[in-house]
N, C-alpha and C. Protein backbone atom coordinates (compact mmCIF):
# COMPACT_ATOMS: atom_id res chain seq x y z
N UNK A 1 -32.98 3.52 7.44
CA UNK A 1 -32.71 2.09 7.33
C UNK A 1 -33.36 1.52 6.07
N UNK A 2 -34.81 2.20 5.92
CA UNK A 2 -35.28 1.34 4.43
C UNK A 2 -34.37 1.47 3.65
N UNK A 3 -33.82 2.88 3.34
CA UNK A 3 -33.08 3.13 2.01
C UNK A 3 -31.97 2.62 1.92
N UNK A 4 -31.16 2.01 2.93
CA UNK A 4 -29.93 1.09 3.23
C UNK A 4 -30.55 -0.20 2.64
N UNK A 5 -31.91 -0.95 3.31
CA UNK A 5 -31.73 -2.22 2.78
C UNK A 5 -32.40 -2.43 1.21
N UNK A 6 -32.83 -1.41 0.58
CA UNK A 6 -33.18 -0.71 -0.66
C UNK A 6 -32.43 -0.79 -1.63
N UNK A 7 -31.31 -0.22 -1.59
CA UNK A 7 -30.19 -0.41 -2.08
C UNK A 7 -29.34 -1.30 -2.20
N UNK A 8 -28.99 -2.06 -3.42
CA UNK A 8 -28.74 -3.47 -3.77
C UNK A 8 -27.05 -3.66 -3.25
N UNK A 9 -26.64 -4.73 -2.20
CA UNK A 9 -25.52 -4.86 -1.86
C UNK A 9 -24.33 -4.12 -2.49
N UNK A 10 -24.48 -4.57 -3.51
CA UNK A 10 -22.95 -4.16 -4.10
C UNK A 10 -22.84 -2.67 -4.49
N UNK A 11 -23.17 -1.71 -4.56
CA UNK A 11 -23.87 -0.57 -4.56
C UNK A 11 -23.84 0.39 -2.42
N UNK A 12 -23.77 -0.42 -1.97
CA UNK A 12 -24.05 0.03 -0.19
C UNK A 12 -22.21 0.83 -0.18
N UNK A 13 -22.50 1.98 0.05
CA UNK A 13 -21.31 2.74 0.64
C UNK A 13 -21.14 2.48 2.16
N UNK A 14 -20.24 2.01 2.73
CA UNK A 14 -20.35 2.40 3.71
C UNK A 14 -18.57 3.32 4.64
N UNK A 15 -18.86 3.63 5.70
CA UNK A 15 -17.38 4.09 5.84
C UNK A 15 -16.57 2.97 6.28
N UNK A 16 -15.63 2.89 6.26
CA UNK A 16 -14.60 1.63 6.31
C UNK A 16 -14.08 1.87 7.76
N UNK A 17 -14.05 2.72 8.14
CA UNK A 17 -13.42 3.36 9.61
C UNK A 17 -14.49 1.75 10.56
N UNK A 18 -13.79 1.12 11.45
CA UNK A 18 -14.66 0.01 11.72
C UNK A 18 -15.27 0.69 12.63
N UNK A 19 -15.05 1.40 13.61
CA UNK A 19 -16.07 2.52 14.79
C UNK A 19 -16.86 3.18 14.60
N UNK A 20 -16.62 3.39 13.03
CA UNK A 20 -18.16 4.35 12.40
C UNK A 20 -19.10 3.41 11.48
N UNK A 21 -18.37 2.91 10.78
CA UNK A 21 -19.32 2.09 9.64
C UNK A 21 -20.49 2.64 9.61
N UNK A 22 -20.81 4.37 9.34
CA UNK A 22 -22.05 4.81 8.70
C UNK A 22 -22.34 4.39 7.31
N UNK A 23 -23.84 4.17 6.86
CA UNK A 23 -24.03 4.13 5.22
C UNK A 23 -24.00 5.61 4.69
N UNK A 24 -23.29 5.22 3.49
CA UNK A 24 -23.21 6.48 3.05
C UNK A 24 -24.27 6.76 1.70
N UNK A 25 -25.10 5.58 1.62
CA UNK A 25 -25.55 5.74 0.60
C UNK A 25 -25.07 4.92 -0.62
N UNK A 26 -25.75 5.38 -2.09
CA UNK A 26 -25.34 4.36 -3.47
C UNK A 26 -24.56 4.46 -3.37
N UNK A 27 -23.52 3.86 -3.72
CA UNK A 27 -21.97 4.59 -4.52
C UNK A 27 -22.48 4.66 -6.30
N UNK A 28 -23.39 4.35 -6.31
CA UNK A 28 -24.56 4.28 -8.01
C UNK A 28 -24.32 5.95 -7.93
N UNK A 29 -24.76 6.82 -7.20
CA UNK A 29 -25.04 8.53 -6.95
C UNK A 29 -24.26 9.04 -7.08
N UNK A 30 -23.07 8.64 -7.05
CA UNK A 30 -21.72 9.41 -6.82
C UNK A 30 -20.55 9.15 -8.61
N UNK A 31 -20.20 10.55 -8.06
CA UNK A 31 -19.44 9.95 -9.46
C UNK A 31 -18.39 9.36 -10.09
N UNK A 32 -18.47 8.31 -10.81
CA UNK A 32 -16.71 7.14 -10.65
C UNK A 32 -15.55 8.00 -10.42
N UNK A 33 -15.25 7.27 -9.06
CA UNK A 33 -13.63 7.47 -8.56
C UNK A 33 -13.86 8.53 -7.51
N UNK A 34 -15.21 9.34 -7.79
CA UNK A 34 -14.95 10.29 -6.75
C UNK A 34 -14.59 10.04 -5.09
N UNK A 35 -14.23 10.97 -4.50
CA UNK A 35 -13.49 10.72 -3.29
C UNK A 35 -15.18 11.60 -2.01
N UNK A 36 -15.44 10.96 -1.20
CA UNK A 36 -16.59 11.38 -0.07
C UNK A 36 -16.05 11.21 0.94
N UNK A 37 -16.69 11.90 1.65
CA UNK A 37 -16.39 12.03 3.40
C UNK A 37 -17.14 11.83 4.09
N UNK A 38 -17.11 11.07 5.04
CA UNK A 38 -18.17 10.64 5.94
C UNK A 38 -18.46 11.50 7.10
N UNK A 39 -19.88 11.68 7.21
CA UNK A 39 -20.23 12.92 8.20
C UNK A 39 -20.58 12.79 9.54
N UNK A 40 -19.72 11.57 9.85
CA UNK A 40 -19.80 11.40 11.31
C UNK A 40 -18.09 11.27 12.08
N UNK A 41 -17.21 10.66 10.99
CA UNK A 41 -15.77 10.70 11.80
C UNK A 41 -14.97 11.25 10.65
N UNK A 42 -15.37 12.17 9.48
CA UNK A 42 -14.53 12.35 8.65
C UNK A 42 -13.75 12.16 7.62
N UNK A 43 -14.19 10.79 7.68
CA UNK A 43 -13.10 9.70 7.13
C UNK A 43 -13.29 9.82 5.73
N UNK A 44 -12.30 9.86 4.59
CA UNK A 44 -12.50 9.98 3.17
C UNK A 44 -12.94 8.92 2.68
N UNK A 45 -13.68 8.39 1.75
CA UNK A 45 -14.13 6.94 1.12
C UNK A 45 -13.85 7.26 -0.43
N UNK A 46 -13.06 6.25 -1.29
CA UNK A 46 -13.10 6.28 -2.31
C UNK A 46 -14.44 5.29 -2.84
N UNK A 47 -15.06 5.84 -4.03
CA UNK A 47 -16.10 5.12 -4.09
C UNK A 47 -15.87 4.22 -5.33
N UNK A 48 -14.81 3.77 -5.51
CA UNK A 48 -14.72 2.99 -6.65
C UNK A 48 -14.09 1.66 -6.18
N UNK A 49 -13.48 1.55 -4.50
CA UNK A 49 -12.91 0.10 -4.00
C UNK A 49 -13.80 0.56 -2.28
N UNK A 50 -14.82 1.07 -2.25
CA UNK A 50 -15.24 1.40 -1.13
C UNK A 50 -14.15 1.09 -0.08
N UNK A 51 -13.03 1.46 0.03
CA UNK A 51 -12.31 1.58 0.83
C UNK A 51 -11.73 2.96 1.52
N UNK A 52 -10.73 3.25 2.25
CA UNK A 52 -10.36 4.45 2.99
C UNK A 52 -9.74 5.28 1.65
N UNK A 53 -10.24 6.47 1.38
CA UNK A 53 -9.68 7.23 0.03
C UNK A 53 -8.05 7.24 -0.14
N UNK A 54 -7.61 6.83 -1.28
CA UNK A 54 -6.37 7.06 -1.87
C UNK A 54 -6.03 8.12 -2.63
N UNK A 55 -5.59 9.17 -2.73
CA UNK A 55 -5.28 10.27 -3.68
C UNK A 55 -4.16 9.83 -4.48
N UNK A 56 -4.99 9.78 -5.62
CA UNK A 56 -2.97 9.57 -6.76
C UNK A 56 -2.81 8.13 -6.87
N UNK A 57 -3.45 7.43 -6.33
CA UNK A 57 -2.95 5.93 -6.25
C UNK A 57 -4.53 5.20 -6.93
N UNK A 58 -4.02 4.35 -7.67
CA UNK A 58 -4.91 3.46 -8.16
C UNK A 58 -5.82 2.39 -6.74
N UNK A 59 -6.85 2.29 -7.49
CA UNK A 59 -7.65 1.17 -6.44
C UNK A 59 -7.00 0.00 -6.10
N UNK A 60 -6.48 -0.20 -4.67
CA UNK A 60 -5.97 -1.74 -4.65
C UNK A 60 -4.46 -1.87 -4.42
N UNK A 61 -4.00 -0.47 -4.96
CA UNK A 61 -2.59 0.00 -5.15
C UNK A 61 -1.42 -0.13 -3.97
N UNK A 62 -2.24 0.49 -2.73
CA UNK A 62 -1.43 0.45 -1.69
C UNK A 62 -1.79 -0.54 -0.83
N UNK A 63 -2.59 -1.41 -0.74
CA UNK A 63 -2.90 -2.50 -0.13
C UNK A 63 -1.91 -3.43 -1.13
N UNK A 64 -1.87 -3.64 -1.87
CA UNK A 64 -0.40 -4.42 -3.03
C UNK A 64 0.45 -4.35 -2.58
N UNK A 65 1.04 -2.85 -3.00
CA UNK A 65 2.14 -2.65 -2.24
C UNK A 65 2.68 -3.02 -0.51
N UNK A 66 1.95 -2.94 0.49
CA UNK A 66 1.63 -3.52 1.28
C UNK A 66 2.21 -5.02 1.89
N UNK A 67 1.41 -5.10 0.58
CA UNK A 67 1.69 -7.07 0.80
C UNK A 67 3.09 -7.38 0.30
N UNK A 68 3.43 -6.74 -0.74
CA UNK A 68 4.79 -7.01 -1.50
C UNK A 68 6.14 -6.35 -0.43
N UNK A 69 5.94 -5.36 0.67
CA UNK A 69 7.00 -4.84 1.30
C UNK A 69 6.65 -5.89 2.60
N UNK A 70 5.58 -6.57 3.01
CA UNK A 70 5.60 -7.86 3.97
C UNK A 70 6.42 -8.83 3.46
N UNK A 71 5.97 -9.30 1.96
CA UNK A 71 6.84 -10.04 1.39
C UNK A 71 8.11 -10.14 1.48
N UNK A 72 8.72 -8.79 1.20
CA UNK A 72 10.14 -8.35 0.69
C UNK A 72 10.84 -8.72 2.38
N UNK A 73 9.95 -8.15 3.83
CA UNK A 73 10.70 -8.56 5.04
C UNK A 73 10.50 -10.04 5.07
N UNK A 74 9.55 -10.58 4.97
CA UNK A 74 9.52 -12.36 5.12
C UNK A 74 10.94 -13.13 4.60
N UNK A 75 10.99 -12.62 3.32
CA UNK A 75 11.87 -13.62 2.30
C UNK A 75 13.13 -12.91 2.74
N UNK A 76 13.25 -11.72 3.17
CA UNK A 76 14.52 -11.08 3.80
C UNK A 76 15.19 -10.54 2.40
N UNK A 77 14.42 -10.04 1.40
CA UNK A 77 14.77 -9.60 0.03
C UNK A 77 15.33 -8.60 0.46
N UNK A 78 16.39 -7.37 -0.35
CA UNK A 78 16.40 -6.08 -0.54
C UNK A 78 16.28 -5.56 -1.73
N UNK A 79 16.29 -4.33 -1.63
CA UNK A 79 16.32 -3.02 -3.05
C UNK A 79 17.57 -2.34 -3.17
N UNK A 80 17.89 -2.63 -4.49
CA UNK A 80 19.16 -1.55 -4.50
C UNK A 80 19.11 -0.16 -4.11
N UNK A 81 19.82 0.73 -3.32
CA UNK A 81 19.65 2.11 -3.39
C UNK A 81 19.62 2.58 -4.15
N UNK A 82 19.91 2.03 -5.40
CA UNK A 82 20.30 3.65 -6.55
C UNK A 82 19.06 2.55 -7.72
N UNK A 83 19.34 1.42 -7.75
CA UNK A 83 18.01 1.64 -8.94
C UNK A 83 16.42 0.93 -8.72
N UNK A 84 16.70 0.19 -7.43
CA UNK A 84 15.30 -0.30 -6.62
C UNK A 84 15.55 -1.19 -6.75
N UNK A 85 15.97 -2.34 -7.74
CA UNK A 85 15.75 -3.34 -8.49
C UNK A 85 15.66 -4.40 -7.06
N UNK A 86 14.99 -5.72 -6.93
CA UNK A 86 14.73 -6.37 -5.81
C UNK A 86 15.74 -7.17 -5.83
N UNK A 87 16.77 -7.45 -5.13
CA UNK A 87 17.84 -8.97 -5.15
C UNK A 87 17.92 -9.78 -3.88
N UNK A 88 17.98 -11.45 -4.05
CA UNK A 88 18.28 -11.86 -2.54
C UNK A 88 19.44 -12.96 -2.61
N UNK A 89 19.94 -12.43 -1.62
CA UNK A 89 21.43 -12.94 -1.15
C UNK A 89 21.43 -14.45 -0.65
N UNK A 90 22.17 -15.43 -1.43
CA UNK A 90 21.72 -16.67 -1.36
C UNK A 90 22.86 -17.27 -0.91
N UNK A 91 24.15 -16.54 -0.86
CA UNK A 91 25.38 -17.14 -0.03
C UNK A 91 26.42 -15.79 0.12
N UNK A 92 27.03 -15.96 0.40
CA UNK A 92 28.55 -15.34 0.74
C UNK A 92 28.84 -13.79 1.57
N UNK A 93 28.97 -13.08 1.68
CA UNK A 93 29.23 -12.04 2.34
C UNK A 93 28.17 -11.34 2.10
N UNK A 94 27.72 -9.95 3.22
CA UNK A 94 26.77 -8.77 2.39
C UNK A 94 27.13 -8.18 1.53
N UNK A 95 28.65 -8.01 1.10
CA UNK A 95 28.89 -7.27 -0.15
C UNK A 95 28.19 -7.57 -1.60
N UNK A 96 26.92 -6.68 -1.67
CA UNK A 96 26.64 -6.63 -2.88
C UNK A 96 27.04 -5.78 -3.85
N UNK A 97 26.80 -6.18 -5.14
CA UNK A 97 26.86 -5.79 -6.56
C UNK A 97 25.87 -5.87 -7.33
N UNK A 98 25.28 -4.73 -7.55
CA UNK A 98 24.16 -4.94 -8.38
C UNK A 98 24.05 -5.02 -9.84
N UNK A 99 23.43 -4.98 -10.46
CA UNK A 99 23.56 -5.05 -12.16
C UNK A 99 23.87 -3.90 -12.60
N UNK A 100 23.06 -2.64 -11.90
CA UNK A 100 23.76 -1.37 -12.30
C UNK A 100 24.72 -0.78 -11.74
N UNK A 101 25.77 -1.55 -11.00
CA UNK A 101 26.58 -1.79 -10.72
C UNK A 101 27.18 -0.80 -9.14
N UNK A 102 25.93 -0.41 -8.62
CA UNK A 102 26.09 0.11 -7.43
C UNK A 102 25.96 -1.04 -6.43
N UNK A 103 27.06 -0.57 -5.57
CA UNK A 103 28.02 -1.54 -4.14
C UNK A 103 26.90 -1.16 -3.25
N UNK A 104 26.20 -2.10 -1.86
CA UNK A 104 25.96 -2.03 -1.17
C UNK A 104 25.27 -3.15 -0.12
N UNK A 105 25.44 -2.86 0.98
CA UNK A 105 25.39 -3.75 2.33
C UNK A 105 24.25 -4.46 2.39
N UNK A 106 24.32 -5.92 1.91
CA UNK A 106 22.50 -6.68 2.23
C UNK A 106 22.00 -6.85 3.53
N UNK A 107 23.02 -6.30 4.77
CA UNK A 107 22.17 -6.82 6.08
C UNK A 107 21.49 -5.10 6.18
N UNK A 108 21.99 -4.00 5.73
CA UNK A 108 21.32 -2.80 6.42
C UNK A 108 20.83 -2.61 4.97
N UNK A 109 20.97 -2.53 3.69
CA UNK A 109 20.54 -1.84 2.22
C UNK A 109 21.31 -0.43 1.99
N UNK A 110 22.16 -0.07 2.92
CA UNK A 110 22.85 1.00 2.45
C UNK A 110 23.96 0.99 1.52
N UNK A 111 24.44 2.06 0.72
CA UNK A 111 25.53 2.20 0.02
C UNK A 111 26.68 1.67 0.60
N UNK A 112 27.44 0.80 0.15
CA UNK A 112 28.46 0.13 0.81
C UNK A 112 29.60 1.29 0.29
N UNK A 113 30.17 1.07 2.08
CA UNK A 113 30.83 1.61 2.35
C UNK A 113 31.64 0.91 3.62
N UNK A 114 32.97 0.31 2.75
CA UNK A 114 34.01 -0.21 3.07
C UNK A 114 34.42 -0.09 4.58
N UNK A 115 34.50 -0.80 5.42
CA UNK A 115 34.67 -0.95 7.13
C UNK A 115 34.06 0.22 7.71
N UNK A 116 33.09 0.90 7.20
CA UNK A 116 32.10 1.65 8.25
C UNK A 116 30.60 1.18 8.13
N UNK A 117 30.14 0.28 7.74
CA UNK A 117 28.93 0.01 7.52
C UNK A 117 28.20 -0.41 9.08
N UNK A 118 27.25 0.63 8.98
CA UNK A 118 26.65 0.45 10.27
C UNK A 118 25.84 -0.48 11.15
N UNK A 119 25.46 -1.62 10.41
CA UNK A 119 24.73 -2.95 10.63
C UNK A 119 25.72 -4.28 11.50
């Protein structure tokens, strides 16, 4: 416990798992970005957003993303199938047209396809 309250807040590792929340120590000790495991439930910690470890993904990255695919169901946006691009349908039928000029259904997001669309 000393060496927990020793160690200056912003610096306190701890595991993010809310049932374990062990200290893990500095994240000062460890080396930027490296990825630790906590030795009571396993759990990976990235030590650069003290959060649950991300492999491959930037800090912050998938919590973003996250928010932006809540977004995308709120506003009732879609993605084109073929080039992602985000569009929202502000009147007339689901038949879309996209800029890169692939056809497809705004109530399901699939490739439109003329009186079988499954939505």
């Amino acid at each position: 416990a000393r060496v927990e309250y020793e160690t200056p807040y912003e610096h306190r590792l701890y595991c993010p798992q809310p049932r374990c929340s062990k200290f893990m120590g500095s994240k000062e000790d460890k080396a930027p970005g490296e990825d630790v495991t906590c030795g009571d439930c396993g759990t990976g910690i990235c030590t650069g957003c003290k959060e649950q470890a991300h492999p491959g993904e930037k800090c912050g990255e998938g919590r973003a993303m996250a928010a932006f695919v809540l977004l995308m169901e709120e506003m009732r946006w879609r993605a084109c199938p073929n080039c992602k691009v985000i569009v929202e349908k502000t009147e007339g039928c689901v038949h879309m047209v996209c800029r890169c000029r692939q056809e497809f259904c705004y109530a399901c997001g699939v490739a439109w396809r003329p009186r079988r669309c499954g939505c």
